[in-house]
N, C-alpha and C. Protein backbone atom coordinates (compact mmCIF):
# COMPACT_ATOMS: atom_id res chain seq x y z
N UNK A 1 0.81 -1.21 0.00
CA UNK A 1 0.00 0.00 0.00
C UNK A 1 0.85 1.27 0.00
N UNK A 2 1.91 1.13 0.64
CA UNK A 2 2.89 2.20 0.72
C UNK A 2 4.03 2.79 -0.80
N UNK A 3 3.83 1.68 -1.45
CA UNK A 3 4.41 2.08 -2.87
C UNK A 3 3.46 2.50 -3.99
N UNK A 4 2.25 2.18 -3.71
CA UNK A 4 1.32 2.71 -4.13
C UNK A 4 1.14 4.10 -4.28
N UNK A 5 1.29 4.85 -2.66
CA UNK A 5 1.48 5.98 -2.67
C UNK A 5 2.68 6.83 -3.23
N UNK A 6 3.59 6.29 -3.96
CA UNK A 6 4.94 6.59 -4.49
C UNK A 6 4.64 7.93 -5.17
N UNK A 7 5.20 9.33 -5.15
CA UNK A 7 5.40 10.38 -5.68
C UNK A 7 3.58 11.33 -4.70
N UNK A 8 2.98 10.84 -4.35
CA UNK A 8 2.01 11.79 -3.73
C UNK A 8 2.46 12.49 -2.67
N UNK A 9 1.96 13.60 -2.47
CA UNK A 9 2.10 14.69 -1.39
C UNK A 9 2.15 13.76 0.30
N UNK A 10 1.34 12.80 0.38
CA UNK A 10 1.00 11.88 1.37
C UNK A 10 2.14 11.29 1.46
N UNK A 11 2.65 10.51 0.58
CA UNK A 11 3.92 9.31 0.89
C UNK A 11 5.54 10.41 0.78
N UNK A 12 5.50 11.29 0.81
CA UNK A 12 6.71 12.41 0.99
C UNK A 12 6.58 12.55 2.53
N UNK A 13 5.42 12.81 2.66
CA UNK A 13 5.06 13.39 4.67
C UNK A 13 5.54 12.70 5.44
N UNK A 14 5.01 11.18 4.85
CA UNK A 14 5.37 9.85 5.66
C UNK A 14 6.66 9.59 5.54
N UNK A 15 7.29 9.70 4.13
CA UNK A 15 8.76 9.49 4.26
C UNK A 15 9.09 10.62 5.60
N UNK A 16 9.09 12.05 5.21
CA UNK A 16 9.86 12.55 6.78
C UNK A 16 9.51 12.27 7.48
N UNK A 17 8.34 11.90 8.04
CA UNK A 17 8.28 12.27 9.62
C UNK A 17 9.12 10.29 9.94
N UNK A 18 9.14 9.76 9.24
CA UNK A 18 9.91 8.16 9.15
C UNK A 18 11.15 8.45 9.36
N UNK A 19 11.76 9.14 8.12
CA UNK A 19 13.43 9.18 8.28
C UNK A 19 14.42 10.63 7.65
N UNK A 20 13.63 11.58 7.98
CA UNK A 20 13.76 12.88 7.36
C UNK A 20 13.93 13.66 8.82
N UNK A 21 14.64 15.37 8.61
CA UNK A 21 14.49 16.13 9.17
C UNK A 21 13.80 16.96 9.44
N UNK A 22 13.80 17.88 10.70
CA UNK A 22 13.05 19.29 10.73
C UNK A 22 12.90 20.22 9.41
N UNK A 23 14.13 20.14 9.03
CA UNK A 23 14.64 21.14 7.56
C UNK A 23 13.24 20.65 6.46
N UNK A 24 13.26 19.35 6.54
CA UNK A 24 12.64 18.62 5.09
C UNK A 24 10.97 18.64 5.50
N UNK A 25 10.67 18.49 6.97
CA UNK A 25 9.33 19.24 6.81
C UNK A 25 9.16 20.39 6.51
N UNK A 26 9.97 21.37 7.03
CA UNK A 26 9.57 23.06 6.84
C UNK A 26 9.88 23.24 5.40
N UNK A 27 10.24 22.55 4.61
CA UNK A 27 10.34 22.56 3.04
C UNK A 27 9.00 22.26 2.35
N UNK A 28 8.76 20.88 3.00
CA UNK A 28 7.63 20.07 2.37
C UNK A 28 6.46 21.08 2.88
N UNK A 29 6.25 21.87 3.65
CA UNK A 29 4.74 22.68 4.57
C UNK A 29 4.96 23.84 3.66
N UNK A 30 6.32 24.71 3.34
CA UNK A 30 6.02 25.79 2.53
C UNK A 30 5.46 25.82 1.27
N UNK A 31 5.68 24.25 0.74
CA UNK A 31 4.91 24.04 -0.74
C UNK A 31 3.79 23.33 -0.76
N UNK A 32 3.49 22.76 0.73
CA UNK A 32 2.15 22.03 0.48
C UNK A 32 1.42 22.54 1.78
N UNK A 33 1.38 23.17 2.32
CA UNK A 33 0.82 23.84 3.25
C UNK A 33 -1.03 23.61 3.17
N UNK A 34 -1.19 23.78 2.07
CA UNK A 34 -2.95 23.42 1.91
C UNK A 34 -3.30 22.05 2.26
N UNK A 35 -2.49 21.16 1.56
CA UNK A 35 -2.10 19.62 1.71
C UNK A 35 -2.51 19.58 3.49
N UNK A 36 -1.10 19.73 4.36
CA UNK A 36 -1.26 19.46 5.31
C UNK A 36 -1.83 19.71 6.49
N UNK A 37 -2.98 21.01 5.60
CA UNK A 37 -3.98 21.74 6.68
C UNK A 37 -5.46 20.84 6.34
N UNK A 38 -5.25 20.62 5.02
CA UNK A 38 -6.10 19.69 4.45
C UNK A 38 -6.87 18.53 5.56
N UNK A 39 -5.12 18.04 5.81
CA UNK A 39 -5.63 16.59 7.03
C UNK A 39 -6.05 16.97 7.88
N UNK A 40 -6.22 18.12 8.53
CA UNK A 40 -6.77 18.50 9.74
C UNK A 40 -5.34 18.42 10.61
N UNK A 41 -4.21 17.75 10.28
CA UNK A 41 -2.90 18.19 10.87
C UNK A 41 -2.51 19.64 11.58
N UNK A 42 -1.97 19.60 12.65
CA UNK A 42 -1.44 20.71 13.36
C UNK A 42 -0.38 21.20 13.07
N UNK A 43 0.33 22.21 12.23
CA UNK A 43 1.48 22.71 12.41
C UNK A 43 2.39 22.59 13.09
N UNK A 44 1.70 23.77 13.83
CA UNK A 44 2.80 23.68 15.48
C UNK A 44 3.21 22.02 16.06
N UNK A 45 2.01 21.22 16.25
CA UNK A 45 2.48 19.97 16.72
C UNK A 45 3.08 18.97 15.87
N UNK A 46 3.07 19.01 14.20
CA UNK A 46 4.23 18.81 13.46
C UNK A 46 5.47 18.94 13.80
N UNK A 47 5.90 20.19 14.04
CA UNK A 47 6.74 21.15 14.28
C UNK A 47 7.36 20.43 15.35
N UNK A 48 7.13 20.38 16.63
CA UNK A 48 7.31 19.48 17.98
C UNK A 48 7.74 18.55 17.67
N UNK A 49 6.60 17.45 16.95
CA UNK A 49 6.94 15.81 16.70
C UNK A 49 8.76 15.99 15.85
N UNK A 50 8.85 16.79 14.94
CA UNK A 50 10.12 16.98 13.97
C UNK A 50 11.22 17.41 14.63
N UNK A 51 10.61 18.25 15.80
CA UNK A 51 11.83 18.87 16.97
C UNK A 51 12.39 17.34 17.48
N UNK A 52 11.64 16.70 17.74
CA UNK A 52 12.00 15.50 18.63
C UNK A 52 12.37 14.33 17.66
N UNK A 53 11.72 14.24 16.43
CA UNK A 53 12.64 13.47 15.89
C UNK A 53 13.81 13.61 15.95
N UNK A 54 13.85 15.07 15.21
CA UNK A 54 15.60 15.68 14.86
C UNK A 54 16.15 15.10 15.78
N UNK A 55 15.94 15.76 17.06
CA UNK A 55 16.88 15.95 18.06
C UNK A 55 17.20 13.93 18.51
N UNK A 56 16.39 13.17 18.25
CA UNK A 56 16.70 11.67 18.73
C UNK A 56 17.70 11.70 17.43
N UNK A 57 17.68 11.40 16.46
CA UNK A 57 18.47 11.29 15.18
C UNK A 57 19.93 12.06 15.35
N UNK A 58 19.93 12.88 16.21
CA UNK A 58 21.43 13.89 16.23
C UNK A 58 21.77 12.58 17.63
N UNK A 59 20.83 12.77 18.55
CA UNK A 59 21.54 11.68 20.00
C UNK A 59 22.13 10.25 19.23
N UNK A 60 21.18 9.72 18.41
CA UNK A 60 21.88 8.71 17.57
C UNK A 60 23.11 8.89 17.09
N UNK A 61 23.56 9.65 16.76
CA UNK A 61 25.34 9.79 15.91
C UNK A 61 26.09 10.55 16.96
N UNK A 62 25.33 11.03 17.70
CA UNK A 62 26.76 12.02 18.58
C UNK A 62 25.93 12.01 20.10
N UNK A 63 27.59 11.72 20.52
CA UNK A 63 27.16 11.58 22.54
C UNK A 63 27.88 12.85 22.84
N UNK A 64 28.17 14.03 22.19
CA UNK A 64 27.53 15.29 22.31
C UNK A 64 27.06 16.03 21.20
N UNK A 65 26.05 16.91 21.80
CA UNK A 65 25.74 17.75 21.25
C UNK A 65 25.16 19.48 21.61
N UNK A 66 26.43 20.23 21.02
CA UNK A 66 26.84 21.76 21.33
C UNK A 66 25.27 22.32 21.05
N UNK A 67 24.91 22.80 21.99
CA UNK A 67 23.55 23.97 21.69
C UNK A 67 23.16 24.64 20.90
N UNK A 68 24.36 24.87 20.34
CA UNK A 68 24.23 25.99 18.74
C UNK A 68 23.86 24.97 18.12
N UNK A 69 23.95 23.49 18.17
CA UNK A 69 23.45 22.94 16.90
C UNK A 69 22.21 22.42 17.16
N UNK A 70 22.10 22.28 18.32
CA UNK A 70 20.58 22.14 18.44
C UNK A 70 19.64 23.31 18.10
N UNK A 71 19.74 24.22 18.24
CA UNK A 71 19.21 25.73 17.97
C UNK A 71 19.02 25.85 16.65
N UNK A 72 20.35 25.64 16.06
CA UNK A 72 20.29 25.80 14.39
C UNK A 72 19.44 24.34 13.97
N UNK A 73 19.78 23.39 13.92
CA UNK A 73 18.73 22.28 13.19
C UNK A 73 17.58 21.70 14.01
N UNK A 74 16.86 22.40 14.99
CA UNK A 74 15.79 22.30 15.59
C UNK A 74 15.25 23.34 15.39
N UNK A 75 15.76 24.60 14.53
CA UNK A 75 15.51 26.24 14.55
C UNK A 75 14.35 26.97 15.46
N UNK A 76 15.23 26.83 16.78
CA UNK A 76 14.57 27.61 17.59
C UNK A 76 15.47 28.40 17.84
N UNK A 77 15.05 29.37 19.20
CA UNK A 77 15.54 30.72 19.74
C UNK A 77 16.62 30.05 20.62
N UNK A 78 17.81 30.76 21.38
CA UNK A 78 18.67 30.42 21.73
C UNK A 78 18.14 30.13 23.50
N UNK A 79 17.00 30.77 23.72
CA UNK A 79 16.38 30.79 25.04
C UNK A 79 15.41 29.38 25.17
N UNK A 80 15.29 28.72 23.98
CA UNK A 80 14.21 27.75 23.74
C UNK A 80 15.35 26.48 23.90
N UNK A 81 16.21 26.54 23.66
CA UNK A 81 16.89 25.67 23.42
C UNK A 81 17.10 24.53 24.94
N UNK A 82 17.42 25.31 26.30
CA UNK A 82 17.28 24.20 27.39
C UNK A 82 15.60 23.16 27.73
N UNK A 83 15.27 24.37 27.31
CA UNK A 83 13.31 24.13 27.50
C UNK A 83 13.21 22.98 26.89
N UNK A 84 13.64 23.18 25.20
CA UNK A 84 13.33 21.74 24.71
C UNK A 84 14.06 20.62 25.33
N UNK A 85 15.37 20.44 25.62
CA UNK A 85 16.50 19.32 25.90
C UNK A 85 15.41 19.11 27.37
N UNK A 86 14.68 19.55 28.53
CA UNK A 86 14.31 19.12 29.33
C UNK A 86 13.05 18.80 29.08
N UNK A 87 12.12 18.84 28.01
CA UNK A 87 10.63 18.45 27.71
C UNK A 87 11.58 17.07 26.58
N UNK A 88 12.20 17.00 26.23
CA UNK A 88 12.60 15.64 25.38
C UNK A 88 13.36 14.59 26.45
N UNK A 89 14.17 15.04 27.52
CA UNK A 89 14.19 14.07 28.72
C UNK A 89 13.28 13.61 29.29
N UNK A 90 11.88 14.59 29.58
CA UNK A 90 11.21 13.78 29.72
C UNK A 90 10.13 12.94 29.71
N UNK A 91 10.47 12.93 28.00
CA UNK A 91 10.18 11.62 27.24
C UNK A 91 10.57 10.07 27.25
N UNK A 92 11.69 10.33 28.00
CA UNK A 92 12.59 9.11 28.40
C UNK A 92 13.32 8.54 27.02
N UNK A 93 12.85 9.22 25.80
CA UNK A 93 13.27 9.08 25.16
C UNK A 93 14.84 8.13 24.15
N UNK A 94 15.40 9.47 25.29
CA UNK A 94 16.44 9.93 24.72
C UNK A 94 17.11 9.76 26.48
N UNK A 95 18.27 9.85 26.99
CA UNK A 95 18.92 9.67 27.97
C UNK A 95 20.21 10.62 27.90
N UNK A 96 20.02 11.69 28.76
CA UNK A 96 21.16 12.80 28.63
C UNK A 96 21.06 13.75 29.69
N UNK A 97 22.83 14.50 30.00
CA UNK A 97 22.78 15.29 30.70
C UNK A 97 23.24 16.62 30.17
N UNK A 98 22.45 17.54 30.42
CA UNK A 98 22.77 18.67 30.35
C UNK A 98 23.40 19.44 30.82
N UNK A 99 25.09 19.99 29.92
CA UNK A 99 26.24 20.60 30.63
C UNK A 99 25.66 22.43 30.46
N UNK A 100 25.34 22.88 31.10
CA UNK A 100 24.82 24.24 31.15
C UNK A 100 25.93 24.90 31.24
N UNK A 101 27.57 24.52 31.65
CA UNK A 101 28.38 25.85 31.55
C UNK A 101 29.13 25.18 30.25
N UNK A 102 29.46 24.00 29.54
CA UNK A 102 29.68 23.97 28.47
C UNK A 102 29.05 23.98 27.34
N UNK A 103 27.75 24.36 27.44
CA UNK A 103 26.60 24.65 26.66
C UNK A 103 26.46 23.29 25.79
N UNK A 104 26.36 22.39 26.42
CA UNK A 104 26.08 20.83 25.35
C UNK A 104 25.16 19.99 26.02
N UNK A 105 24.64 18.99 25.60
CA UNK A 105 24.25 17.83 25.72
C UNK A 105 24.96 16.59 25.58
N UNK A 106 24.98 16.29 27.30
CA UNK A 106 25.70 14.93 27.14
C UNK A 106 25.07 13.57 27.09
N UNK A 107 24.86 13.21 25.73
CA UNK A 107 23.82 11.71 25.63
C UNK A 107 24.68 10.45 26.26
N UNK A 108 23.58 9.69 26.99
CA UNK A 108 23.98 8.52 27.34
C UNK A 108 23.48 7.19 26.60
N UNK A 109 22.25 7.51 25.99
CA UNK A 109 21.41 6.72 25.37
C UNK A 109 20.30 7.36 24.49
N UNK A 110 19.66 6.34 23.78
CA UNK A 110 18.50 6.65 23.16
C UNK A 110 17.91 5.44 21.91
N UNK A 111 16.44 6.03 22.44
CA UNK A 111 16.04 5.18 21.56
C UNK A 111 15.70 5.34 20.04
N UNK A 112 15.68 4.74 19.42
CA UNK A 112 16.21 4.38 17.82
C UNK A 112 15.22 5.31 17.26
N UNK A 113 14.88 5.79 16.42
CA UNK A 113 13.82 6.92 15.59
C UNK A 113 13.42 5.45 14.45
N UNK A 114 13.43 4.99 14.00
CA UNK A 114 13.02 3.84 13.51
C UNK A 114 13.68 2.32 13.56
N UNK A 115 13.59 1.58 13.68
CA UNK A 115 13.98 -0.11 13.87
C UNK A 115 14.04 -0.72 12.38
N UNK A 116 15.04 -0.42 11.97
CA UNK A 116 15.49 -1.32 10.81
C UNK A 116 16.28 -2.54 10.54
N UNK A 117 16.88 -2.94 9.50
CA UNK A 117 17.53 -4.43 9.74
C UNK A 117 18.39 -3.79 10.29
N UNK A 118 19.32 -3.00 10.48
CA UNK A 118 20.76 -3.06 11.10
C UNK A 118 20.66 -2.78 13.32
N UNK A 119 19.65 -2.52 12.88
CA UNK A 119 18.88 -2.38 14.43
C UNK A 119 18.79 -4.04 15.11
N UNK A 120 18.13 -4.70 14.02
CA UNK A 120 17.68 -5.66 14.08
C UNK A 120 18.83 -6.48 13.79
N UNK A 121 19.78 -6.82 13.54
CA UNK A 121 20.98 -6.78 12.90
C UNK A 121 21.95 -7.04 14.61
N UNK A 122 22.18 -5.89 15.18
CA UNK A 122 22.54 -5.31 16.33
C UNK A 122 22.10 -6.20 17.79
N UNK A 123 20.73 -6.27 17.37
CA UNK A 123 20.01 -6.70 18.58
C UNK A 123 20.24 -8.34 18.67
N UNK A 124 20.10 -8.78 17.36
CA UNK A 124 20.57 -10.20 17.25
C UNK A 124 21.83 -10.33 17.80
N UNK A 125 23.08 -9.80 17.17
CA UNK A 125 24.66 -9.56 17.71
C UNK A 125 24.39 -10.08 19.13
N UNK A 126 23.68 -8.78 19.89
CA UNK A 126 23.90 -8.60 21.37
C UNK A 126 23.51 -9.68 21.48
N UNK A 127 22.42 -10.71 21.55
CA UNK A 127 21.68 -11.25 22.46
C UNK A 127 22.93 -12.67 21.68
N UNK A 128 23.49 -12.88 20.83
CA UNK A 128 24.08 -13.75 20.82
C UNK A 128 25.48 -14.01 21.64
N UNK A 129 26.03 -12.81 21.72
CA UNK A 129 26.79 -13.09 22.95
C UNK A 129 26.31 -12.82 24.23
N UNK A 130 25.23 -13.04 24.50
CA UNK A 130 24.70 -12.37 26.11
C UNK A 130 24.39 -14.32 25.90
N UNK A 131 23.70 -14.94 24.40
CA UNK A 131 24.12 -16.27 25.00
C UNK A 131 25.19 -17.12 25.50
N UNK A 132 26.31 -16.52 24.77
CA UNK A 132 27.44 -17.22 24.71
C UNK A 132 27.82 -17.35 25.99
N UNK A 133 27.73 -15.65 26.62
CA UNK A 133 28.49 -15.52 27.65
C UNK A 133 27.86 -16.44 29.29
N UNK A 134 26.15 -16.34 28.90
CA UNK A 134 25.73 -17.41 29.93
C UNK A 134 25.88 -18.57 29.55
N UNK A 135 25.99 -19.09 28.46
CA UNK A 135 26.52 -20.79 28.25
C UNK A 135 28.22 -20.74 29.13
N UNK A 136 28.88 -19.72 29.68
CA UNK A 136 30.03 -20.06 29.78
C UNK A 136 30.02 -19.88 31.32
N UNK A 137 29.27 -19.10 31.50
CA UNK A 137 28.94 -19.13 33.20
C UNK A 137 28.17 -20.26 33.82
N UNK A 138 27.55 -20.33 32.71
CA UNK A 138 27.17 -22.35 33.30
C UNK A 138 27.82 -23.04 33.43
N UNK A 139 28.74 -23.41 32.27
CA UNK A 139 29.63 -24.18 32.42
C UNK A 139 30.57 -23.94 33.49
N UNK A 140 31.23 -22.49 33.86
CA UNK A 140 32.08 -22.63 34.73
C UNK A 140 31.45 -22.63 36.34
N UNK A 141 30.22 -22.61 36.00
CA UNK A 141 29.68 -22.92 37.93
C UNK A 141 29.61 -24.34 37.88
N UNK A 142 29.17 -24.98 36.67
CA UNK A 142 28.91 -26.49 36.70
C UNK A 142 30.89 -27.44 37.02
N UNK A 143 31.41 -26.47 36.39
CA UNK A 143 32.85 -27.10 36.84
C UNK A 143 33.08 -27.07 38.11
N UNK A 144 32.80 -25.40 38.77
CA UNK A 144 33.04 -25.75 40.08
C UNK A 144 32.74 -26.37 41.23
N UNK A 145 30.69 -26.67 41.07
CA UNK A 145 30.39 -27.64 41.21
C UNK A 145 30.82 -28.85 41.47
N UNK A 146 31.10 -29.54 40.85
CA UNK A 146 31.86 -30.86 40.09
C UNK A 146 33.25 -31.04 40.92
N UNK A 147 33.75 -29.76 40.98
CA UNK A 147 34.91 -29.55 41.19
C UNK A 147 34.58 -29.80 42.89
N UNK A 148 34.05 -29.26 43.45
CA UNK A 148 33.56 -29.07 45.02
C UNK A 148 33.00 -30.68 45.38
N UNK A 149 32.45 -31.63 44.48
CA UNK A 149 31.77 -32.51 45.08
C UNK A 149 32.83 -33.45 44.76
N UNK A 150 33.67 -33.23 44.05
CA UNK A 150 34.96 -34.89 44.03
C UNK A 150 36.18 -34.53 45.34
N UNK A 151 36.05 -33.20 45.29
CA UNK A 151 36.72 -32.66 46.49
C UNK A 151 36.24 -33.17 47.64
N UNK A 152 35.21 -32.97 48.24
CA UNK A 152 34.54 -33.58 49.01
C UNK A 152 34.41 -35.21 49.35
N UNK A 153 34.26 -35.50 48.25
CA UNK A 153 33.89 -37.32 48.58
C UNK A 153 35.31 -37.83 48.86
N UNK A 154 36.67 -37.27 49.08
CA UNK A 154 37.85 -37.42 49.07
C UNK A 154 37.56 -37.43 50.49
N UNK A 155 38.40 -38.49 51.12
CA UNK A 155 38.48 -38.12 52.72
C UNK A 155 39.76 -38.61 53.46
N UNK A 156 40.15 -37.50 53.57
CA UNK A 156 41.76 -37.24 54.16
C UNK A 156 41.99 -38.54 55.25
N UNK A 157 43.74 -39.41 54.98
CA UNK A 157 43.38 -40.24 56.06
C UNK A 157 44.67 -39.66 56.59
């Protein structure tokens, strides 16, 4: 159904708000603006949802991020800028601390803006050595085990 929509005003929207920026909505609204008043869609809360994409998509590539660049590719005011970083914490979103005298954001985490194969990819990875590593902690309690009960049945003369 989704290739269907290929080249309409509709399947562009969906591409950004999927895997696009703030920039590429405020592009797509200056030329289709009728379009997206059309849906009964909110601007302003466009606007928000794209703030918060952006800003998860920047936590994704960088465990910092300087204020000026949040300001510039979230394009808000330089006074708006802590307001948002503490209404997107707490979203739980995203996982970060805010350095207020080095003017950055220090990310610790976050969650993915979409789940694709390399996500999926990733998650497999992990959980295959999270098996490995308990197949090896079995084994080495089962040795010591083993190890403790031949010890035992030994009896010193």
């Amino acid at each position: 159904p989704v290739k269907f929509l290929e080249g309409e005003p509709i399947h562009d929207l969906l591409t950004i708000f999927v895997a696009d920026k703030l920039s590429a909505y405020t592009a797509f609204y200056a030329t289709h603006r009728e379009f997206v008043d059309g849906l009964g869609l909110s601007h302003e809360q466009n606007l928000q949802k794209m703030r918060l994409l952006t800003f998860m998509q920047m936590a994704e590539s960088r465990k910092e991020i300087p204020f000026d660049a949040i300001q510039t590719d979230l394009q808000l005011d330089p006074n708006q800028v802590e307001a948002f970083v503490i209404d997107v914490l707490r979203t739980r979103l995203v996982r970060a601390k805010v350095d207020q005298l080095q003017r950055r954001v220090n990310v610790s985490s976050t969650m993915h803006r979409t789940f694709g194969r390399s996500q999926w990819q990733t998650l497999r990875d992990t959980l295959q050595k999270w098996s490995h590593n308990l197949a090896h902690v079995q084994h080495s309690v089962s040795s010591a085990i083993h190890s403790q009960m031949t010890s035992d049945a030994v009896i010193p003369v």
